[in-house]
Protein backbone atom coordinates (compact mmCIF):
# COMPACT_ATOMS: atom_id res chain seq x y z
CA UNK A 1 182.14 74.15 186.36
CA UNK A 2 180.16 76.29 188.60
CA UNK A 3 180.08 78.87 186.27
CA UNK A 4 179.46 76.84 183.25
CA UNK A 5 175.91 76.04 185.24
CA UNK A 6 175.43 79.86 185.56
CA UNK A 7 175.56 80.38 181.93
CA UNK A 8 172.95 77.47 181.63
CA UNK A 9 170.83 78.76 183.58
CA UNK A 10 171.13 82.88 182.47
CA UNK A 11 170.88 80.70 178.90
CA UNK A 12 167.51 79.36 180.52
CA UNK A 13 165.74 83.02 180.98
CA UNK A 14 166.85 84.16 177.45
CA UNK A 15 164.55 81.26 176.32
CA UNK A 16 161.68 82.27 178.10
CA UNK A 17 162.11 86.04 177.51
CA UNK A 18 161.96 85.04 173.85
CA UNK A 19 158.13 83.93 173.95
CA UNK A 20 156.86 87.13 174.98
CA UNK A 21 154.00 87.53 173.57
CA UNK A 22 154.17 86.67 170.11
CA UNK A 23 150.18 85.79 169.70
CA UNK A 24 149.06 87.31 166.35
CA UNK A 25 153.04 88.29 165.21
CA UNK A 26 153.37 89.16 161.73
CA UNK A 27 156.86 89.54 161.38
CA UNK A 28 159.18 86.88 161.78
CA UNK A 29 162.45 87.52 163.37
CA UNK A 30 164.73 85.60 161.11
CA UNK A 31 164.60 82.94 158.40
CA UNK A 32 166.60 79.81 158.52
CA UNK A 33 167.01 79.30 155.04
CA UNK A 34 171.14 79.59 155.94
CA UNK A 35 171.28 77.26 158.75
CA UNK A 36 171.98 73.65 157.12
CA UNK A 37 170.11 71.04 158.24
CA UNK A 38 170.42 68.24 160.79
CA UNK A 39 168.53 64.60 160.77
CA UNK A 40 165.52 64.27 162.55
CA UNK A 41 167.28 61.75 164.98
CA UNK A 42 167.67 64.25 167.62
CA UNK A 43 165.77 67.34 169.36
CA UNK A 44 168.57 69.76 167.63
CA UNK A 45 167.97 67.71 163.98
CA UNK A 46 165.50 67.75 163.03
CA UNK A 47 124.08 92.91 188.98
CA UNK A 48 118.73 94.89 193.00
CA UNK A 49 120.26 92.70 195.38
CA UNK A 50 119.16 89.06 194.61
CA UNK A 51 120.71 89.77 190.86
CA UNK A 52 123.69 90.51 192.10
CA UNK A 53 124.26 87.88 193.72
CA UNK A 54 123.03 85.25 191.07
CA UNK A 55 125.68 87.03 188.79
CA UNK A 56 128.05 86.44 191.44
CA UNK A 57 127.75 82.90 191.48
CA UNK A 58 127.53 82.18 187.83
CA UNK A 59 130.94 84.37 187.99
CA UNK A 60 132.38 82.56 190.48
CA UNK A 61 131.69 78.90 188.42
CA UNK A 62 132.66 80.54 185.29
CA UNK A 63 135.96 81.54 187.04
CA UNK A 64 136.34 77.62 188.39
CA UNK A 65 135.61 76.08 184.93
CA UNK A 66 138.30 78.30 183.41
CA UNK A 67 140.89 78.18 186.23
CA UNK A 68 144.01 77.07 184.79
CA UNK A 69 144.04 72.69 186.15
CA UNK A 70 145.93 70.65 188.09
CA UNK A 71 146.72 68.78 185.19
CA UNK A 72 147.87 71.30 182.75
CA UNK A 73 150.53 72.49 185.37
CA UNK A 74 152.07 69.00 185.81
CA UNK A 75 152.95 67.38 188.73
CA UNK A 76 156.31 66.43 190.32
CA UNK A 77 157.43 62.60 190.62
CA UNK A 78 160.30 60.48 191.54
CA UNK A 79 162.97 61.43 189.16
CA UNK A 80 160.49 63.53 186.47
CA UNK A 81 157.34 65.10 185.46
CA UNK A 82 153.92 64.28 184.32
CA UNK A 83 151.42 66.60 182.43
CA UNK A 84 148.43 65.12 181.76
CA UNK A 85 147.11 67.98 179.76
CA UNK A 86 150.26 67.90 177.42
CA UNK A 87 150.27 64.15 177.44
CA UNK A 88 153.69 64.04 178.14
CA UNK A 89 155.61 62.36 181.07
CA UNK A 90 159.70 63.02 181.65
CA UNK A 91 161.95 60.26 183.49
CA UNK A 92 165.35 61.44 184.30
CA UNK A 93 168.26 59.96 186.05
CA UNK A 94 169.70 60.08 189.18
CA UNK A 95 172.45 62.20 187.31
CA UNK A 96 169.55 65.20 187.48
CA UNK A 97 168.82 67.25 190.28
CA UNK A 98 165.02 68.14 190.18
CA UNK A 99 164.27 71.75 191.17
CA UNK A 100 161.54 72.94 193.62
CA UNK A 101 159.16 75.14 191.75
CA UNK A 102 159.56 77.76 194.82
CA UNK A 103 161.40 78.66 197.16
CA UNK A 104 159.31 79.86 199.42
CA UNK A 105 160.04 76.59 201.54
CA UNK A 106 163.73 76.23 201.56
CA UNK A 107 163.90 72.63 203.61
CA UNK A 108 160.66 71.21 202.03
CA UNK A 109 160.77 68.17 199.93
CA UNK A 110 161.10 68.46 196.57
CA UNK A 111 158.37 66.39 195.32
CA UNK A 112 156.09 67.33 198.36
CA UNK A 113 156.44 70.92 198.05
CA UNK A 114 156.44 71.64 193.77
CA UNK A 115 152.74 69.67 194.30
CA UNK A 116 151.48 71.66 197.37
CA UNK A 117 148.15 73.46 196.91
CA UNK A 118 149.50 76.18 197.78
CA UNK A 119 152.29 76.16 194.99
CA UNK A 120 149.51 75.50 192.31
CA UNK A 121 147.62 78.47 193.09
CA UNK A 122 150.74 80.52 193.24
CA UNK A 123 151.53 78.84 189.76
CA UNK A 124 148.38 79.95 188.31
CA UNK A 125 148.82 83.52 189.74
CA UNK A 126 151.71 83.62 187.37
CA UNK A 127 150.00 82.38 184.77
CA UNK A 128 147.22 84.51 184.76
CA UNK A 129 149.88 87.10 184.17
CA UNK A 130 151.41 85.46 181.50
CA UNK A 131 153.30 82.75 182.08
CA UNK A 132 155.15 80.72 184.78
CA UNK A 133 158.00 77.55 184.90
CA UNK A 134 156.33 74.61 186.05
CA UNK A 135 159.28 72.35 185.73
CA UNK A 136 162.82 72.45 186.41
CA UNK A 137 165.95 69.87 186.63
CA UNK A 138 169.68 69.75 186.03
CA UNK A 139 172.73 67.72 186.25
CA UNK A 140 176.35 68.46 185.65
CA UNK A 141 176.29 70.21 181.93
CA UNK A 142 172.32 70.15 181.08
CA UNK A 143 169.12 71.95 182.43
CA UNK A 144 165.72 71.26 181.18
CA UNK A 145 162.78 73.59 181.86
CA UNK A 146 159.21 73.41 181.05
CA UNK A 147 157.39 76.77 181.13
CA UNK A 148 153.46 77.41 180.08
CA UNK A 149 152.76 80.68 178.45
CA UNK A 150 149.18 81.88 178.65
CA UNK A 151 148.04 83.52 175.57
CA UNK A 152 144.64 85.76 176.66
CA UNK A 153 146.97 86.91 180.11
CA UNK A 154 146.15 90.49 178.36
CA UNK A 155 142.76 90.17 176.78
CA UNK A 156 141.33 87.08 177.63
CA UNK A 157 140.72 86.06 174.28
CA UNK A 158 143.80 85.82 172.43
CA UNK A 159 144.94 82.41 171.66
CA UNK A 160 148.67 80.80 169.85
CA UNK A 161 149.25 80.89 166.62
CA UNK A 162 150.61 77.82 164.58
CA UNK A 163 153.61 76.35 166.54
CA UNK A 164 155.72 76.79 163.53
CA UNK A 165 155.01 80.49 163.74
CA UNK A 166 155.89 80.84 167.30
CA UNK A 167 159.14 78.92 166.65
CA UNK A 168 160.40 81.51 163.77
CA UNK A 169 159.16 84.65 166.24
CA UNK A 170 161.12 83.35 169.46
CA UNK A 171 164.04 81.46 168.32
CA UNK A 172 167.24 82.97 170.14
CA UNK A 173 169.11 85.95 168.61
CA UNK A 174 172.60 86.74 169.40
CA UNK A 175 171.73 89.78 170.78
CA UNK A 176 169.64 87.47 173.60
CA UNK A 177 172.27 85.42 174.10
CA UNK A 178 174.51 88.55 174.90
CA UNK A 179 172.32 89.83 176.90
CA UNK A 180 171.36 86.81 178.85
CA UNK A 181 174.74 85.64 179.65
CA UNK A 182 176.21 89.41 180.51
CA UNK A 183 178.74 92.02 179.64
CA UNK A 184 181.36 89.85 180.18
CA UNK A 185 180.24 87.39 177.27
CA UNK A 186 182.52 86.45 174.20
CA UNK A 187 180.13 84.97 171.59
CA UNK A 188 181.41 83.88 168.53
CA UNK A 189 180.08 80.89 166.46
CA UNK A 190 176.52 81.97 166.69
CA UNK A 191 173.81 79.99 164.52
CA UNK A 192 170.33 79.57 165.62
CA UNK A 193 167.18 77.84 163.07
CA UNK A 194 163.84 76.40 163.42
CA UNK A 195 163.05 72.79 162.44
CA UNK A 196 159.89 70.25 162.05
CA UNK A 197 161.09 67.49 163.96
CA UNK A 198 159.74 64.55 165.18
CA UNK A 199 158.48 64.47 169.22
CA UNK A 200 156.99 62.33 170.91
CA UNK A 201 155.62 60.67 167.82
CA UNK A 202 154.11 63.71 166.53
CA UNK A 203 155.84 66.14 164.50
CA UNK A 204 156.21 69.89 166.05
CA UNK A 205 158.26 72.71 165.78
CA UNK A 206 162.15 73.68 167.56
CA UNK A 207 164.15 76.69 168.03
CA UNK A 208 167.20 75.55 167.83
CA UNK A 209 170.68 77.96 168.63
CA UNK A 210 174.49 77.38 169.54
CA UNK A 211 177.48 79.12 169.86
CA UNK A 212 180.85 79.04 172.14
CA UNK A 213 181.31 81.71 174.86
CA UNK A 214 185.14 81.99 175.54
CA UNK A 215 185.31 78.89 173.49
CA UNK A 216 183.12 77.49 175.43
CA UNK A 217 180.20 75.62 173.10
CA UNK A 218 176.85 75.77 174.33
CA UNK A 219 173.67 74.18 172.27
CA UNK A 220 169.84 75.09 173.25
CA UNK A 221 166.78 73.52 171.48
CA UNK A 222 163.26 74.87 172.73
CA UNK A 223 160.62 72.53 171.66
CA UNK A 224 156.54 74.28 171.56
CA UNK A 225 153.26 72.43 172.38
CA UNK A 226 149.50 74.32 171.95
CA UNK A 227 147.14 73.02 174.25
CA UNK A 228 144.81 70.84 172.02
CA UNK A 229 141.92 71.80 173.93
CA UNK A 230 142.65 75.37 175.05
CA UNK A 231 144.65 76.89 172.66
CA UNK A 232 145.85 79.85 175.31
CA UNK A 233 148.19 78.10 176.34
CA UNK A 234 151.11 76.85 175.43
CA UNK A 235 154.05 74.80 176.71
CA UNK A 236 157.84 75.38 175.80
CA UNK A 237 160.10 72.98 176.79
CA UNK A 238 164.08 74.07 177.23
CA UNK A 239 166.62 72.05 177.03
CA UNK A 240 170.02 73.68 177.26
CA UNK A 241 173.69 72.52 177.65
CA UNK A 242 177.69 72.09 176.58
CA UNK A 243 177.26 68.39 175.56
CA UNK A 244 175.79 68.50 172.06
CA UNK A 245 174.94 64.83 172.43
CA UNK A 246 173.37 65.29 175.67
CA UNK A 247 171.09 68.23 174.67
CA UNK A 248 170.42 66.03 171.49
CA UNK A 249 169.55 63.11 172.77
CA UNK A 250 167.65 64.46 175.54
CA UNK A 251 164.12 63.72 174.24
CA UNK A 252 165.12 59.52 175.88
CA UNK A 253 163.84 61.28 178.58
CA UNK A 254 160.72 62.12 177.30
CA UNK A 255 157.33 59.50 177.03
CA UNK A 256 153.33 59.98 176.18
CA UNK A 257 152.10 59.94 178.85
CA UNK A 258 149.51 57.45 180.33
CA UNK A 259 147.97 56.88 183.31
């Protein structure tokens, strides 16, 4: 079983690998005109002296007012997730294990140390390069991540394109899967597809793949938010697993969020 969680979580970075940059993309990578469809009952259905310093100061408040917030990040709570910004909340139970966002304080609490100061402004250091997981939990079979991608990391005015574009440029290949899971992988079954379906009361986009590994079935939906209000960023939400139901069903989890 431990190795079934491996492959979850190697299935995990394939996902995230897949939004690189795809601002302004063209070309999409596949059609899904040959992938039936499901319901829409589920996530898989459906500058002198004085100057300089006056510039310095109007940089420095420019720089605050477009520093990536608190709230767009998210914040850890008992058993889930809130984003304010996204206007989304998760609730998960006590079958999940919630994941600390680093590391860097191995015996910390969970909770205490994914909302630290000092793990938001390492968050938005990522960020500011491109893009960084702000949220992370598993249980037995199922992992669900929630990373934010930031558009302008390269010119600082780029912003997403339609979230059914992004879908069609980043859903999951085979070749990603391969490559994700190692040389050791035996993938056969592979179908992947993106879908309008209904989230959160609002209808978005999902890329949407499975396939078995040693006959092994594994199912993956990624599910893509734009920021309303800053379109740079965006949110991508993972959820990957070997329980179709489970990974189907898993938007129970998800609520709008209010305060």
């Amino acid at each position: 079983m431990r190795n079934r969680k491996d492959k979850i979580f190697a299935l995990a970075v394939a996902g995230c690998l897949c939004l690189s940059w795809l601002t302004g993309c063209g070309e999409i990578k596949m059609s899904p005109d040959n992938i039936s469809s499901k319901s829409d009952d589920g996530l898989m259905g459906s500058v002198k002296e004085e100057t300089d310093t006056s510039d310095e100061s109007e940089a420095d408040a420019a720089g605050e007012e477009d520093k990536v917030s608190n709230d767009m990040i998210g914040r850890y709570v008992s058993q889930g997730y809130e984003n304010p910004s996204f206007g989304f909340a998760i609730a998960l139970p006590d079958t999940y294990t919630l994941e600390k966002r680093t590391n860097l304080e191995l015996n910390a609490d969970t909770i205490e140390a994914s909302n630290a100061d000092s793990t938001y402004d390492w968050i938005r250091s990522l960020i500011a390069l491109g893009s960084a997981t702000v949220f992370e939990a598993e249980d037995e079979d199922t992992y669900i991540g929630v990373n934010i991608q930031n558009a302008a990391a390269l010119d600082d005015t780029s912003v997403w394109d339609e979230e059914k574009t992004i879908a069609e440029n980043s859903v999951a290949t085979e070749e990603d899967i391969k490559e994700a899971v190692g040389e050791d992988a035996q993938i056969t079954e592979f179908q992947n597809n993106v879908e309008e379906i209904t989230f959160l009361g609002e209808k978005h986009y999902a890329a949407q793949y499975t396939f078995k590994n040693y006959d092994v079935p594994f199912y993956g939906v990624t599910v893509y938010l734009v920021n309303e209000q800053d379109p740079r960023y965006l949110l991508a939400i993972d959820i990957l697993g070997s329980d179709l139901n489970a990974v189907d069903q898993a938007d129970q989890f998800f609520s709008v969020y209010t305060e």
